[in-house]
PDB file of N, CA and C in Angstrom:
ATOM      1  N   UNK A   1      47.877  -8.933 -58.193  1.00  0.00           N
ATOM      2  CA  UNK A   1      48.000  -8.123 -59.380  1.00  0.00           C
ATOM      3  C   UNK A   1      46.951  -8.604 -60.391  1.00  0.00           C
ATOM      4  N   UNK A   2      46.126  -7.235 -60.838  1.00  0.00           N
ATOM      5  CA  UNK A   2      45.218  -7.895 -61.804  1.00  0.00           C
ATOM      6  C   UNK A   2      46.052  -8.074 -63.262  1.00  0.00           C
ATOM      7  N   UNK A   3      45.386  -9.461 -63.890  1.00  0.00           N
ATOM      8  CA  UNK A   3      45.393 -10.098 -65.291  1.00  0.00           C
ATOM      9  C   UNK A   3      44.462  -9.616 -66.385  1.00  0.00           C
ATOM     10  N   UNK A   4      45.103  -8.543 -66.875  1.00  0.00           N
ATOM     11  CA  UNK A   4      44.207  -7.857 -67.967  1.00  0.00           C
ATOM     12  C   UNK A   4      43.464  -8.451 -69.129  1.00  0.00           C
ATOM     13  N   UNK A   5      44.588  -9.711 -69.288  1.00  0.00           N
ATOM     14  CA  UNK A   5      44.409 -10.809 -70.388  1.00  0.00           C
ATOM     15  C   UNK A   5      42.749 -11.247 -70.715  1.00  0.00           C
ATOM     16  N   UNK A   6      42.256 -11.303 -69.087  1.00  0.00           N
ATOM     17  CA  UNK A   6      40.756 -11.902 -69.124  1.00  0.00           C
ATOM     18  C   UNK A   6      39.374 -10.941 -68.491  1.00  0.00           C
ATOM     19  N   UNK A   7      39.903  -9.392 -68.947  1.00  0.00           N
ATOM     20  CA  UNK A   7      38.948  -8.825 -69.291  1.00  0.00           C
ATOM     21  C   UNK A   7      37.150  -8.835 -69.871  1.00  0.00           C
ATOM     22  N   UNK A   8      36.568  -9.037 -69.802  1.00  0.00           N
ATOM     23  CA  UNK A   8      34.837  -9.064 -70.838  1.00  0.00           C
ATOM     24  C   UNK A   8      34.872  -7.369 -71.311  1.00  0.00           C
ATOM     25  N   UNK A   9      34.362  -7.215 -72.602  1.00  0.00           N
ATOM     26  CA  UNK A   9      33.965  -6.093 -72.238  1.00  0.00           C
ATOM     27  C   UNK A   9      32.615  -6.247 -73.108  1.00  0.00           C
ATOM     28  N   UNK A  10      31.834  -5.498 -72.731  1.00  0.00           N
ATOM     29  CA  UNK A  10      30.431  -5.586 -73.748  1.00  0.00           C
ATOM     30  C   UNK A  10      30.331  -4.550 -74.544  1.00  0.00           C
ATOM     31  N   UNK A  11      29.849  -4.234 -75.395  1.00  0.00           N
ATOM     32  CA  UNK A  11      29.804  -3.013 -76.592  1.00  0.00           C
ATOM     33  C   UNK A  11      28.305  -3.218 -77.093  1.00  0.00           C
ATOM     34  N   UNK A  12      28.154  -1.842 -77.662  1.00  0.00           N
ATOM     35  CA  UNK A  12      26.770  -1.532 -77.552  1.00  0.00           C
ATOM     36  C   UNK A  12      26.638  -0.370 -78.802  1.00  0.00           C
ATOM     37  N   UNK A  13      25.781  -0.485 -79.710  1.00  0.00           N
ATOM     38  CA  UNK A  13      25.448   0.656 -80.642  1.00  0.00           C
ATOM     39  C   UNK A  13      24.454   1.808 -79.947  1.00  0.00           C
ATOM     40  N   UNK A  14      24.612   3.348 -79.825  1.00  0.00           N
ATOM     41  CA  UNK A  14      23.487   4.394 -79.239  1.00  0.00           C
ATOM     42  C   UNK A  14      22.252   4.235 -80.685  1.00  0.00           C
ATOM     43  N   UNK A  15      23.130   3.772 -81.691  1.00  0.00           N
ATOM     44  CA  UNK A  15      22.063   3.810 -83.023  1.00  0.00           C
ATOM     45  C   UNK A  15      21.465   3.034 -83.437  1.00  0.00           C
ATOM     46  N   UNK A  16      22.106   1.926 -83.100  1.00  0.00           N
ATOM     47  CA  UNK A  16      20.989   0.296 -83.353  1.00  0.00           C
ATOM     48  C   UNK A  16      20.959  -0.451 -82.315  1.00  0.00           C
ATOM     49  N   UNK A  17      20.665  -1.765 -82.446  1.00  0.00           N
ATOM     50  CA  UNK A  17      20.231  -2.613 -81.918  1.00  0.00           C
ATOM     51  C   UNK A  17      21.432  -3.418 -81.809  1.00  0.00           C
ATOM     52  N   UNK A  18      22.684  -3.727 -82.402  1.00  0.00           N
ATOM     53  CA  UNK A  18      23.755  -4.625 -82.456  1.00  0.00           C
ATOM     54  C   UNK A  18      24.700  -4.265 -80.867  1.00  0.00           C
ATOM     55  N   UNK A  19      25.016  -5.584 -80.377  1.00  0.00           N
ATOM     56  CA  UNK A  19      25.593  -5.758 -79.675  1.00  0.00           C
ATOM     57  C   UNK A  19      26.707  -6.603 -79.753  1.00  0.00           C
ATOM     58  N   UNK A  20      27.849  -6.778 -78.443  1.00  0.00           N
ATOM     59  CA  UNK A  20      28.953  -8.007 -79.269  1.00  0.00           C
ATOM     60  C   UNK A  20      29.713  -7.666 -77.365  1.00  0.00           C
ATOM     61  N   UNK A  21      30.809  -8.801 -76.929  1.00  0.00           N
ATOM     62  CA  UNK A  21      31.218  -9.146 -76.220  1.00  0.00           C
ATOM     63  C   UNK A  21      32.399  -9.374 -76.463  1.00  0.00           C
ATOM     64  N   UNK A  22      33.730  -8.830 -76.063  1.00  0.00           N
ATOM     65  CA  UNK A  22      35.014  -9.331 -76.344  1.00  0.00           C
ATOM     66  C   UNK A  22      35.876  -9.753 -75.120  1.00  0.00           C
ATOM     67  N   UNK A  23      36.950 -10.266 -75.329  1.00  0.00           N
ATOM     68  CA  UNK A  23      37.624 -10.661 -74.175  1.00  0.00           C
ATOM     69  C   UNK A  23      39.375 -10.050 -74.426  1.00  0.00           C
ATOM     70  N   UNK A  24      39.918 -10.038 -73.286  1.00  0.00           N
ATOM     71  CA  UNK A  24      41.105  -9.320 -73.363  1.00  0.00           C
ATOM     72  C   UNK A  24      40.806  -8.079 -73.703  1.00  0.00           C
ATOM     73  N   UNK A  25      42.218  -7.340 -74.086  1.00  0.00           N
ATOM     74  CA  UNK A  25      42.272  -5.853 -73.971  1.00  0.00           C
ATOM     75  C   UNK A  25      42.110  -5.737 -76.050  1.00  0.00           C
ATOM     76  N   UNK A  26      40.926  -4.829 -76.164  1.00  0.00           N
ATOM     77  CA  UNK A  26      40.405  -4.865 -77.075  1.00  0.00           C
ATOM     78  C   UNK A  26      40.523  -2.794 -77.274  1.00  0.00           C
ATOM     79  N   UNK A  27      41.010  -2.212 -78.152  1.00  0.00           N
ATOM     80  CA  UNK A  27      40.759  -0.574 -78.160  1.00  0.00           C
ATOM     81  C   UNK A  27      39.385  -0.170 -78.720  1.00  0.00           C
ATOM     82  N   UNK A  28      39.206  -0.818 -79.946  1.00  0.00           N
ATOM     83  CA  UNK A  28      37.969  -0.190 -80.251  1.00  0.00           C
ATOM     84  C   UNK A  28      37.293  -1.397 -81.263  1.00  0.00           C
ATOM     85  N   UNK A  29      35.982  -1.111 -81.578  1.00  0.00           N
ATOM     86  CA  UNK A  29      35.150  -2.300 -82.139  1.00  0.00           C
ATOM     87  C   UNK A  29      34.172  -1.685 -83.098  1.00  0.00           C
ATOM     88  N   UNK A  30      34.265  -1.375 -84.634  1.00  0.00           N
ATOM     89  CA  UNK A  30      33.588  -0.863 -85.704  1.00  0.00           C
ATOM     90  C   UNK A  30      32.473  -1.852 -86.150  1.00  0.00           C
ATOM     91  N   UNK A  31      31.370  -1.315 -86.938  1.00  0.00           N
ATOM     92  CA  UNK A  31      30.609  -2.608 -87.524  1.00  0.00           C
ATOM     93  C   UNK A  31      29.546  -0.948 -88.154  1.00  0.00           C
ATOM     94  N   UNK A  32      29.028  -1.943 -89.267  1.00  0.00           N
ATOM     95  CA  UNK A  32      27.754  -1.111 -90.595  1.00  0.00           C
ATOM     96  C   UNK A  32      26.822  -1.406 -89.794  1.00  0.00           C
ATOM     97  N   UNK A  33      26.510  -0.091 -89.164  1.00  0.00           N
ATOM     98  CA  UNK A  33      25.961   0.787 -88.761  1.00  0.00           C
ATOM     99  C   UNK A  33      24.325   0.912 -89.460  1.00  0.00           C
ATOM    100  N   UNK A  34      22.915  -0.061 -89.126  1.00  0.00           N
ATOM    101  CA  UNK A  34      22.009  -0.258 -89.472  1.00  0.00           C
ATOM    102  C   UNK A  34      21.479   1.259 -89.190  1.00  0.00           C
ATOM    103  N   UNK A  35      21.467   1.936 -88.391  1.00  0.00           N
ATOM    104  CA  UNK A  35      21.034   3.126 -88.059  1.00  0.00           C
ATOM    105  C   UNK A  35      21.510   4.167 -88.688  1.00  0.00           C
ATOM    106  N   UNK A  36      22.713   4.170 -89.154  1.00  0.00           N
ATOM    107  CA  UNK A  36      23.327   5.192 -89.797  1.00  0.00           C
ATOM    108  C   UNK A  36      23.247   4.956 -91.317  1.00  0.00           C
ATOM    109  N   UNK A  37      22.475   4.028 -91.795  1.00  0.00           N
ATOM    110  CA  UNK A  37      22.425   3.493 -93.154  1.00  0.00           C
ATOM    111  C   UNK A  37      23.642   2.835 -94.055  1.00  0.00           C
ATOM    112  N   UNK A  38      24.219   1.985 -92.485  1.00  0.00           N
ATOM    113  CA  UNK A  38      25.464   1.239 -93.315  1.00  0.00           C
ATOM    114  C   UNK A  38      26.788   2.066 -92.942  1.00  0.00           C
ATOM    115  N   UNK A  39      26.886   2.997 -92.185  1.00  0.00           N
ATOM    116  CA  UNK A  39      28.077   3.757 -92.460  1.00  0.00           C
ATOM    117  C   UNK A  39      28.749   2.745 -91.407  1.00  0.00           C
ATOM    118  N   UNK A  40      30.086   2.576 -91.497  1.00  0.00           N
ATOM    119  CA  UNK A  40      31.361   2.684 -90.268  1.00  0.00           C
ATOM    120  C   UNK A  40      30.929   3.321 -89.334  1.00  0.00           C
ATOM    121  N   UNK A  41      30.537   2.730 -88.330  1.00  0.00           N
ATOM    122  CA  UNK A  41      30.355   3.611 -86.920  1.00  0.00           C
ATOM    123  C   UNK A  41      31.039   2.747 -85.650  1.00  0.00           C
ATOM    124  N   UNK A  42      31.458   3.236 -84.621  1.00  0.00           N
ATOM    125  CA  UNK A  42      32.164   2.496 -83.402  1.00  0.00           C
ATOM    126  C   UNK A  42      30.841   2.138 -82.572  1.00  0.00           C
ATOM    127  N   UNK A  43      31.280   0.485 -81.781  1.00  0.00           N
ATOM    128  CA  UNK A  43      30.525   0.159 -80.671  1.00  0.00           C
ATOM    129  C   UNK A  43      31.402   1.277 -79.356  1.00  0.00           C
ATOM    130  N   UNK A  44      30.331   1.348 -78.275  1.00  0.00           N
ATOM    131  CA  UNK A  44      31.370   1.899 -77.343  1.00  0.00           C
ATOM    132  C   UNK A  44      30.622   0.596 -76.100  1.00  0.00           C
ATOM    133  N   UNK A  45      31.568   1.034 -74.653  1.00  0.00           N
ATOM    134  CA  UNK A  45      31.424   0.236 -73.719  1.00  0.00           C
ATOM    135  C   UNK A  45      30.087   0.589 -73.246  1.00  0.00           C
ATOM    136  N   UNK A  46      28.981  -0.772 -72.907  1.00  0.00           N
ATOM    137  CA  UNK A  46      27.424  -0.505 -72.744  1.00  0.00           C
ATOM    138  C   UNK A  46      27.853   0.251 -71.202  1.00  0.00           C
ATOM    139  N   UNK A  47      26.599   0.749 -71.518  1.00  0.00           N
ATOM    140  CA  UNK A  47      26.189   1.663 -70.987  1.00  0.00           C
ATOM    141  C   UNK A  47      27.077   3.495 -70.655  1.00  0.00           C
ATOM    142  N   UNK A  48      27.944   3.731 -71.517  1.00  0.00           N
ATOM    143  CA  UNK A  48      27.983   4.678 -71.857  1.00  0.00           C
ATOM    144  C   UNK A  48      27.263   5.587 -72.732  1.00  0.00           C
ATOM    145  N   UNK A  49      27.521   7.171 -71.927  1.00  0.00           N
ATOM    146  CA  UNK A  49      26.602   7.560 -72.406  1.00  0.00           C
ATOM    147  C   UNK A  49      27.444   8.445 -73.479  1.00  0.00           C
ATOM    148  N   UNK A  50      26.957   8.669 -74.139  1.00  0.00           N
ATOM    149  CA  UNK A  50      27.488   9.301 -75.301  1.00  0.00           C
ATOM    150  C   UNK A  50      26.228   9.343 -76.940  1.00  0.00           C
ATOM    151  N   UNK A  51      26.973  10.010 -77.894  1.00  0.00           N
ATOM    152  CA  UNK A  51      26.351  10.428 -78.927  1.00  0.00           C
ATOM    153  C   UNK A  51      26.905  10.200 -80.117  1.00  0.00           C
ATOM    154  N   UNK A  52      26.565   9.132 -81.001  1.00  0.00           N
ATOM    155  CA  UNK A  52      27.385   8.736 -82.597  1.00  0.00           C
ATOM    156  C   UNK A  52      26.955   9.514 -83.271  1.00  0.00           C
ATOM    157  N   UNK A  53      27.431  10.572 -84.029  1.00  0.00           N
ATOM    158  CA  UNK A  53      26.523  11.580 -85.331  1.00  0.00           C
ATOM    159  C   UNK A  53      27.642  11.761 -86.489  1.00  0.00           C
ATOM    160  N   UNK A  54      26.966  11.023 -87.865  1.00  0.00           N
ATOM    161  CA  UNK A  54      27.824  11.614 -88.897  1.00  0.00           C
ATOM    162  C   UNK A  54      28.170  12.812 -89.142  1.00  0.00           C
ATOM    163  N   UNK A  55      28.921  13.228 -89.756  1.00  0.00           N
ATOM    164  CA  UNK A  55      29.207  14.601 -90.110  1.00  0.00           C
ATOM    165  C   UNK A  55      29.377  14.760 -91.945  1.00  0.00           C
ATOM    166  N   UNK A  56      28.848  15.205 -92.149  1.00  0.00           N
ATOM    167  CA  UNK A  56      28.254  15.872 -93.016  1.00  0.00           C
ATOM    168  C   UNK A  56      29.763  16.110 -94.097  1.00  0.00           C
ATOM    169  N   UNK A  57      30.046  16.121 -95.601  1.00  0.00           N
ATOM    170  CA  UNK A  57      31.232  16.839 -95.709  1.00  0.00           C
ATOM    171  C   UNK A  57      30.852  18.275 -96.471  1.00  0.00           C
ATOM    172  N   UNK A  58      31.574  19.548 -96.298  1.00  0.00           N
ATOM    173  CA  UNK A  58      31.167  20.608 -96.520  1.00  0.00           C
ATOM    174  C   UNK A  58      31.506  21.158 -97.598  1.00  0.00           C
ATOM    175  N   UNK A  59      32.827  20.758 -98.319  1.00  0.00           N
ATOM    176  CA  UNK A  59      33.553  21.270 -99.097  1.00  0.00           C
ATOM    177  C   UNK A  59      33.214  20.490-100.162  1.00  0.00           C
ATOM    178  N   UNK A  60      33.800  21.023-101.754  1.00  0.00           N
ATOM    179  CA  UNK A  60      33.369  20.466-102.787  1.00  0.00           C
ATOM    180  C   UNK A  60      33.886  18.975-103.019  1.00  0.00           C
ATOM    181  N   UNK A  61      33.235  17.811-103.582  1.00  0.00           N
ATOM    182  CA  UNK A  61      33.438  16.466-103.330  1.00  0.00           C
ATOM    183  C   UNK A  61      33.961  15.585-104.929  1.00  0.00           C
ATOM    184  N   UNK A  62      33.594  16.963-105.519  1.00  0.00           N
ATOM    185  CA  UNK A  62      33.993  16.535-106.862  1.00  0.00           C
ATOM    186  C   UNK A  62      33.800  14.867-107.521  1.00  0.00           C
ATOM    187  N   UNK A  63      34.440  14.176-108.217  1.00  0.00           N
ATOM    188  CA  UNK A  63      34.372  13.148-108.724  1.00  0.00           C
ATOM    189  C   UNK A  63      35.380  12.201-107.705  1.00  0.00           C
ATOM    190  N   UNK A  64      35.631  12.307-106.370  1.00  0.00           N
ATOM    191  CA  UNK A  64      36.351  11.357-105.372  1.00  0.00           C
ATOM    192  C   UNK A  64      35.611  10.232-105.395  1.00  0.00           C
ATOM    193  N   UNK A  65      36.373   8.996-105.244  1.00  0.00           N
ATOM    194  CA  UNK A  65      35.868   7.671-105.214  1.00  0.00           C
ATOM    195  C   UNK A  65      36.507   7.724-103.936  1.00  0.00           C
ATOM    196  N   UNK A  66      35.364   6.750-103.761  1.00  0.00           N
ATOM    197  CA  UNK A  66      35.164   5.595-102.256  1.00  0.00           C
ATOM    198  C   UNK A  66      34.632   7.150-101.023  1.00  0.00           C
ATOM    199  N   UNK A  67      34.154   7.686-101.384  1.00  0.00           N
ATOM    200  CA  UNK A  67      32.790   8.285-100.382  1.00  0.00           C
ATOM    201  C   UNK A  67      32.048   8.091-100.039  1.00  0.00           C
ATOM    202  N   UNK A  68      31.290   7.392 -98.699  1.00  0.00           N
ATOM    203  CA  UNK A  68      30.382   7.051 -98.432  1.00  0.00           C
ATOM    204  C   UNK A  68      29.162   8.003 -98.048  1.00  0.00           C
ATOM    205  N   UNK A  69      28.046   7.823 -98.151  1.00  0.00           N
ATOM    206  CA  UNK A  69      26.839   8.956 -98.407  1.00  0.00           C
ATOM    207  C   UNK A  69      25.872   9.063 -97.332  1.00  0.00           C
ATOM    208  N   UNK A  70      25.321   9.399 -96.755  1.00  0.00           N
ATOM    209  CA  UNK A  70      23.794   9.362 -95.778  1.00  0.00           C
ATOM    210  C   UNK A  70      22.238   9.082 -96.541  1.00  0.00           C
ATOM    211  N   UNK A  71      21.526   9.332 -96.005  1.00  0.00           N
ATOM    212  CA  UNK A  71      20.514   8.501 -97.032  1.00  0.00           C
ATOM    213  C   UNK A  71      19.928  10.018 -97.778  1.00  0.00           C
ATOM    214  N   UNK A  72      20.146  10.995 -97.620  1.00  0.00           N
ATOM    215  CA  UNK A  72      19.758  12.210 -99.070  1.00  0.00           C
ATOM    216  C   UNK A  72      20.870  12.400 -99.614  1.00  0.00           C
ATOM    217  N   UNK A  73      21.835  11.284 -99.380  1.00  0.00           N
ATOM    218  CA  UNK A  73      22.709  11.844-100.821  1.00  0.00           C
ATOM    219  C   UNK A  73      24.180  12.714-100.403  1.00  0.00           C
ATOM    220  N   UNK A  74      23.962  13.131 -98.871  1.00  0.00           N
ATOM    221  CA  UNK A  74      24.861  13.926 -99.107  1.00  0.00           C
ATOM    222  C   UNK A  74      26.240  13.029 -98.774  1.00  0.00           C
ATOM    223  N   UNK A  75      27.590  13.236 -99.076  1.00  0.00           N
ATOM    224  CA  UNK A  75      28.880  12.898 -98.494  1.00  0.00           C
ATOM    225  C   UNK A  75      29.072  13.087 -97.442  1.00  0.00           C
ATOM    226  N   UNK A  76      29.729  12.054 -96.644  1.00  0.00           N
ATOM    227  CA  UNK A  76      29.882  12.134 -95.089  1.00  0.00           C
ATOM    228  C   UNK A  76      31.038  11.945 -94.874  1.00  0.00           C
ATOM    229  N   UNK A  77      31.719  12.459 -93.982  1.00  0.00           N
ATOM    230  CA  UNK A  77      33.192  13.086 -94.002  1.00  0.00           C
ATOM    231  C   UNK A  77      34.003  12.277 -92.815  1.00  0.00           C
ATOM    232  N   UNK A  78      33.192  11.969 -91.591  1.00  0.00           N
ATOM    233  CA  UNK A  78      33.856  11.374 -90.512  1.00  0.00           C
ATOM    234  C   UNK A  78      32.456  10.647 -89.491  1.00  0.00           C
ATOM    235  N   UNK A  79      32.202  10.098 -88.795  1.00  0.00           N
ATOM    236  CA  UNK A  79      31.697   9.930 -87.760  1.00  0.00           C
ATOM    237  C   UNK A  79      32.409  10.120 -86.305  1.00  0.00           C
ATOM    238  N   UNK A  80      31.421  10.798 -85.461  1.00  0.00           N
ATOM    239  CA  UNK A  80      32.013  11.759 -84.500  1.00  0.00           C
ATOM    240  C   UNK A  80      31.328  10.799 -83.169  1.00  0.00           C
ATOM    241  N   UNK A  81      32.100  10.347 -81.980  1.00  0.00           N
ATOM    242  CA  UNK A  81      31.219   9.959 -81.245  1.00  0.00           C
ATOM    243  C   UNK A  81      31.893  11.144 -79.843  1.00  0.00           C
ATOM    244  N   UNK A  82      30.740  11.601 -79.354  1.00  0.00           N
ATOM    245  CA  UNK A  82      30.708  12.747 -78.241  1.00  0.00           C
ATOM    246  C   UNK A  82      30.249  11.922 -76.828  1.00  0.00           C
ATOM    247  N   UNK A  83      31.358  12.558 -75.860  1.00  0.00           N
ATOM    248  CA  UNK A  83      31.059  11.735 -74.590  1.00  0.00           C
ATOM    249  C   UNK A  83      30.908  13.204 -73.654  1.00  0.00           C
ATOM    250  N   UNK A  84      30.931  13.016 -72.156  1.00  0.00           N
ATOM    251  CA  UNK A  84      30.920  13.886 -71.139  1.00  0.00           C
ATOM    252  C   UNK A  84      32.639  13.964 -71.356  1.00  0.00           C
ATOM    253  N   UNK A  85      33.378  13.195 -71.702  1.00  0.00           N
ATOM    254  CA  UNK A  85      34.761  13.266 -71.131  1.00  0.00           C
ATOM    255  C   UNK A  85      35.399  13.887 -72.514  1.00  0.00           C
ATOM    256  N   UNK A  86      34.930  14.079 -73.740  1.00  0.00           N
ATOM    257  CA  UNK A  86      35.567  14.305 -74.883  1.00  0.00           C
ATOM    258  C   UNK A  86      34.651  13.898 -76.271  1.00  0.00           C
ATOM    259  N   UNK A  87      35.509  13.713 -77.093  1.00  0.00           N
ATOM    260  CA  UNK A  87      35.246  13.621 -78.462  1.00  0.00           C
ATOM    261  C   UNK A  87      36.348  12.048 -79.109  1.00  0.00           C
ATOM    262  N   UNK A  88      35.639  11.504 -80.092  1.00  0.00           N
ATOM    263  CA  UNK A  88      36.334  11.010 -80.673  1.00  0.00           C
ATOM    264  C   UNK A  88      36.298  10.665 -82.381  1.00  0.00           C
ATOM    265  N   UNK A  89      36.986  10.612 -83.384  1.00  0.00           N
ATOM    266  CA  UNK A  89      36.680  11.349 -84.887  1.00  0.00           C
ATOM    267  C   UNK A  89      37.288   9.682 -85.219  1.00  0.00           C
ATOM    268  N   UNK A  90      36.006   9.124 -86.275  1.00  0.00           N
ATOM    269  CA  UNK A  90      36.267   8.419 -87.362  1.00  0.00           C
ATOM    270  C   UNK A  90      36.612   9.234 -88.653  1.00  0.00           C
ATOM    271  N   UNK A  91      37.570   9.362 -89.512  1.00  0.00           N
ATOM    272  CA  UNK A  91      37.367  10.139 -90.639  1.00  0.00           C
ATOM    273  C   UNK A  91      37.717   9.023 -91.555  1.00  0.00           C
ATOM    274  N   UNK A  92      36.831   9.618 -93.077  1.00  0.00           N
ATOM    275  CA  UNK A  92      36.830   8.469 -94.105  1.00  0.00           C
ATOM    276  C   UNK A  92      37.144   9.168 -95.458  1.00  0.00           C
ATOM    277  N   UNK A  93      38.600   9.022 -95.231  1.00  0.00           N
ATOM    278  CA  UNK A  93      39.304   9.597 -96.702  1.00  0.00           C
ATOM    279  C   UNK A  93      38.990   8.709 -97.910  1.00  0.00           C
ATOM    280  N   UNK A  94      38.975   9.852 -98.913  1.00  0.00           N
ATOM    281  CA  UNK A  94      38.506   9.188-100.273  1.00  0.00           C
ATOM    282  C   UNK A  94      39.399   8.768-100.756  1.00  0.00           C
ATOM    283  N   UNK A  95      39.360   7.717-101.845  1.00  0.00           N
ATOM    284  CA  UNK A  95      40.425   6.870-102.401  1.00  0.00           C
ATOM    285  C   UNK A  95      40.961   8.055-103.554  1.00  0.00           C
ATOM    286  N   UNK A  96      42.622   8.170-103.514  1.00  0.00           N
ATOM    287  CA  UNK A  96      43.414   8.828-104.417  1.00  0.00           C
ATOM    288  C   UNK A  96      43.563   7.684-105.938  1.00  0.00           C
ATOM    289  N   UNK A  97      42.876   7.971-106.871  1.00  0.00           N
ATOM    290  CA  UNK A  97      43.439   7.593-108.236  1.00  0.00           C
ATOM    291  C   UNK A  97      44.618   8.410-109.128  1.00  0.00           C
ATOM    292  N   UNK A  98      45.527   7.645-109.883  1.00  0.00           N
ATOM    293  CA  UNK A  98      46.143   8.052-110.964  1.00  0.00           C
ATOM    294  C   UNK A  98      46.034   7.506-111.684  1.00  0.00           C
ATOM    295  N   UNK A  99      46.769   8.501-113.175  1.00  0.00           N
ATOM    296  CA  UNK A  99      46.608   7.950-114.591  1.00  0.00           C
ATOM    297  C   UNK A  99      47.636   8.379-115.274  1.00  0.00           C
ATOM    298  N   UNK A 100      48.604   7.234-115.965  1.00  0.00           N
ATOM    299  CA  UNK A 100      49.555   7.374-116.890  1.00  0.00           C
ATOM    300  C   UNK A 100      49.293   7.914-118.311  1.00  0.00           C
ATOM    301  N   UNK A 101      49.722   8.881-118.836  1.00  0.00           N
ATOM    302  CA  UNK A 101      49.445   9.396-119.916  1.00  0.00           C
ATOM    303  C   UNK A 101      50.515   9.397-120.418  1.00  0.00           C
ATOM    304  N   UNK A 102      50.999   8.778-121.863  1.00  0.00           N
ATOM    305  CA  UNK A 102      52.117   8.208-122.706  1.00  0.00           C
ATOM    306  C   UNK A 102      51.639   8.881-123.606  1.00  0.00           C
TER     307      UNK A 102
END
């Protein structure tokens, strides 16, 4: 019976150059994203093939805090990584503020 415990797995950016190695059963592995200009983006398992692309946000963005941007400025809504087998969605909700008014 295999021991999952002592797994390797290697991970790999399609957008940069960063790499990393984990052991055991690991789901997923994020890191700022030199290629994407800093954004949250996922490592996936090397040598998969697949496609990391921000997505853009479409709708009005108003004065929301904690939005992260692409490099013209615009708001970016999720990072999308596309395989042969599917899809998978980072999304990056903006921080909700309130204010007491007495």
């Amino acid at each position: 019976m295999p021991v999952l415990l002592n797994v390797v797995t290697h991970w790999e950016c399609p957008n940069c150059p960063i790499t990393d190695v984990t052991r055991g059963a690991v789901a997923n592995r994020f890191h700022n994203c030199a290629g994407m200009h800093g954004l949250t983006a996922p490592l996936v398992p090397a040598g998969t093939r697949c496609k990391v692309e921000a997505m853009v946000r479409e709708d009005y963005a108003g004065r929301e805090q904690g939005l992260r941007y692409d490099s013209n400025g615009r708001p970016i809504m999720s990072v999308v990584t596309t395989r042969d087998e599917g899809q998978d969605c980072a999304v990056f909700a903006p921080v909700a503020t309130a204010r007491e008014d007495r």
